[in-house]
C-alpha atoms as a PDB file:
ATOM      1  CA  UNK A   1      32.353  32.228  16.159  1.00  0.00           C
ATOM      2  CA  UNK A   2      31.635  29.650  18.761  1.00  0.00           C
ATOM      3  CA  UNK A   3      28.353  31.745  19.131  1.00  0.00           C
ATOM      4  CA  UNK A   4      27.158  31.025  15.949  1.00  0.00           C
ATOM      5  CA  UNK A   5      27.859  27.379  15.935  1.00  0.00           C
ATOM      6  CA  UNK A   6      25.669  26.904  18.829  1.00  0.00           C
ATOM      7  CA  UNK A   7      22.753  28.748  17.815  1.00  0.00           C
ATOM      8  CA  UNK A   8      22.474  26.951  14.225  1.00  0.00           C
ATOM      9  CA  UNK A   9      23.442  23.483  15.880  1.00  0.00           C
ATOM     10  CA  UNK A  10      19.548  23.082  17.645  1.00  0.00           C
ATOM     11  CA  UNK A  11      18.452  24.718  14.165  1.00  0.00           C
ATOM     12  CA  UNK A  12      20.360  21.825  12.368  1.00  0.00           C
ATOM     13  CA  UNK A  13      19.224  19.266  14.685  1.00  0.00           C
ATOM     14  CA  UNK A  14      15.536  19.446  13.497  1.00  0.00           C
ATOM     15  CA  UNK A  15      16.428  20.248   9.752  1.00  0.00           C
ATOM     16  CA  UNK A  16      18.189  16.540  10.212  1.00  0.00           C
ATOM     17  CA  UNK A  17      15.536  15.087  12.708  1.00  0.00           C
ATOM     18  CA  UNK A  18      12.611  15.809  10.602  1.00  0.00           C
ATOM     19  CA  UNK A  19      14.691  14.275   7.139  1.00  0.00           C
ATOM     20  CA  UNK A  20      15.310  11.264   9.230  1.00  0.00           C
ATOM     21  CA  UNK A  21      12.027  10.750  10.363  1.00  0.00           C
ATOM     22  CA  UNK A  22      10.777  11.704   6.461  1.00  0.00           C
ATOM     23  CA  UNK A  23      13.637   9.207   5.759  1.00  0.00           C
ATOM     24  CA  UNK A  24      12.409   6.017   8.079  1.00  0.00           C
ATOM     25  CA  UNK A  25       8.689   6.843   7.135  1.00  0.00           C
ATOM     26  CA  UNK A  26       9.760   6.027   3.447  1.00  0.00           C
ATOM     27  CA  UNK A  27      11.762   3.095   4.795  1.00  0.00           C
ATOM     28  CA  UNK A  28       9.152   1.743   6.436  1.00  0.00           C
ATOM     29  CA  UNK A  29       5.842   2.025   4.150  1.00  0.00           C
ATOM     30  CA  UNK A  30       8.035   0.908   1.013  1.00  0.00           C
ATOM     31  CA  UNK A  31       7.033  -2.705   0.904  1.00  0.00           C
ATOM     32  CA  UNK A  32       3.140  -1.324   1.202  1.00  0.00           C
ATOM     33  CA  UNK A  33       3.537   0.958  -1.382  1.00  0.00           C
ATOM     34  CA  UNK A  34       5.418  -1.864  -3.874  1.00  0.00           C
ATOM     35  CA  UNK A  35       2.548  -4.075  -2.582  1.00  0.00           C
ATOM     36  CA  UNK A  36      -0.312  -2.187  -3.537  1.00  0.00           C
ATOM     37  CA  UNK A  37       1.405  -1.224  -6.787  1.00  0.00           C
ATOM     38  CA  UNK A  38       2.091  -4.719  -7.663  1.00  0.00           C
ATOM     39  CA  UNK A  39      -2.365  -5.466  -6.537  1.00  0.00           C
ATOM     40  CA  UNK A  40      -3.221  -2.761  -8.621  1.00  0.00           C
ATOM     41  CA  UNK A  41      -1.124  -4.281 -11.649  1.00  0.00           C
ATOM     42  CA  UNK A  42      -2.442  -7.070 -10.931  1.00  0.00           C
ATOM     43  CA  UNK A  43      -6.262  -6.740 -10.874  1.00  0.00           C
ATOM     44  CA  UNK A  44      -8.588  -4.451 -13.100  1.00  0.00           C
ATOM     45  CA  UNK A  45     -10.648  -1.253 -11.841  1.00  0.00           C
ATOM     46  CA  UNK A  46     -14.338  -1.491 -13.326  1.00  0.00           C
ATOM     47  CA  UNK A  47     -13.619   1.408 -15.675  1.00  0.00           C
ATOM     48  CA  UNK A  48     -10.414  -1.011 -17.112  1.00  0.00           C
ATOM     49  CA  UNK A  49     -12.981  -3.490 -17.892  1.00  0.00           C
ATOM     50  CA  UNK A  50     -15.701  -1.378 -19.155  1.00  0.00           C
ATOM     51  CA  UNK A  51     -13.578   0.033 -21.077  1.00  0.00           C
ATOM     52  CA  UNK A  52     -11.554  -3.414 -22.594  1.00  0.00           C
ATOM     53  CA  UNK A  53     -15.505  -4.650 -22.889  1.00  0.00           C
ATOM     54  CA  UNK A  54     -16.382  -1.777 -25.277  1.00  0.00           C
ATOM     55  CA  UNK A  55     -13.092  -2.483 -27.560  1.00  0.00           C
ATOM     56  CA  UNK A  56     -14.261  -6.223 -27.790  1.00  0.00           C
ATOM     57  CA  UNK A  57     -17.559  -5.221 -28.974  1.00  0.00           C
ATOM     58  CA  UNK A  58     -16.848  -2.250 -31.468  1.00  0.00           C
ATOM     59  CA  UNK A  59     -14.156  -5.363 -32.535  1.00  0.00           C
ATOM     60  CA  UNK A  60     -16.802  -7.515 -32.791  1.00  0.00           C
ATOM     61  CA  UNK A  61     -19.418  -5.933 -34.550  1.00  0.00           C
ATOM     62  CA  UNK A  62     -16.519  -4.484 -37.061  1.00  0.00           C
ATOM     63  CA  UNK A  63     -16.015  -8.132 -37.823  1.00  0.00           C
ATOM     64  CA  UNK A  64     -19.635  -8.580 -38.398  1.00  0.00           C
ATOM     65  CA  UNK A  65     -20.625  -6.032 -40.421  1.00  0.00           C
ATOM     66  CA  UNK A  66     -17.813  -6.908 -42.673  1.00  0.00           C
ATOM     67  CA  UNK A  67     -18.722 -10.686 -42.968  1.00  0.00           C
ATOM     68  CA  UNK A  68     -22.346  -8.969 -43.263  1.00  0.00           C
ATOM     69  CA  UNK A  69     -21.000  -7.480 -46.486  1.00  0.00           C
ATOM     70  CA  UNK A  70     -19.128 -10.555 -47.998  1.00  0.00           C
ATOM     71  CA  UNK A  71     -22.280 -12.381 -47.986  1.00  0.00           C
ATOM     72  CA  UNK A  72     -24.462  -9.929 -49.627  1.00  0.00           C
ATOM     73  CA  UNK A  73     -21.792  -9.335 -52.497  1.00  0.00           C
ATOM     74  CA  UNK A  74     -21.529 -12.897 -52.826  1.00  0.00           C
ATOM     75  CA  UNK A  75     -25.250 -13.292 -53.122  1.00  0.00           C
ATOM     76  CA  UNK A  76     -25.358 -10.201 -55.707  1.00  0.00           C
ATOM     77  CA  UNK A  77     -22.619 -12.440 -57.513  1.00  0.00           C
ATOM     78  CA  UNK A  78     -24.653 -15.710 -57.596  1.00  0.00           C
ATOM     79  CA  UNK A  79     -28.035 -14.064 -58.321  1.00  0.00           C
ATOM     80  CA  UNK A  80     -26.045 -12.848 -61.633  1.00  0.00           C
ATOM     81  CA  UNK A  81     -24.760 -15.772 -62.511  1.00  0.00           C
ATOM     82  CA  UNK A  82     -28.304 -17.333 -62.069  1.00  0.00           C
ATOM     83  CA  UNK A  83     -29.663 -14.652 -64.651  1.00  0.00           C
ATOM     84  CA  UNK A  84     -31.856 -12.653 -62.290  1.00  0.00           C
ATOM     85  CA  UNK A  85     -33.168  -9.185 -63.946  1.00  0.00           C
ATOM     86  CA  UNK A  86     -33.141  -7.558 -59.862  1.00  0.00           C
ATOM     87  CA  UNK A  87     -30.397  -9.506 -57.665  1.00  0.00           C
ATOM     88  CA  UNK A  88     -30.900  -6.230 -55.332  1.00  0.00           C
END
């Protein structure tokens, strides 16, 4: 009995040493790792703005192509009203 306990105690001791060390690694490079998370939060990659500058445009030109279309109803409308034969 005593045999076994001291041939899985060294076998024990560097299950536990290496989870310690794995342990106080974590520890320490915790605050780095919450840093860097809280940069990259912070501050946007190129492909975050390409991508953010390609919903403004397709936005944009949305927008104009529907104010594009108000105006030439609204000109259909007045050229009507004006008595125009071909108001196009």
């Amino acid at each position: 009995m005593k045999r076994t306990l001291l041939l899985s105690t060294p076998a024990l001791m560097l299950v536990l040493s290496g989870c310690i060390a794995r342990t106080a690694a974590n520890v320490v490079t915790l605050p780095v790792r919450a840093g860097a998370q809280v940069v990259d939060w912070s501050t946007t990659s190129q492909e975050e703005a390409d991508r953010n500058y390609g919903r403004k445009m397709r936005k944009q030109e949305a927008r104009d192509a529907r104010e594009r279309k108000k105006e030439e109803e609204q000109r259909r409308r007045e050229c009507r009203r004006a008595g125009y034969d071909n108001c196009g």
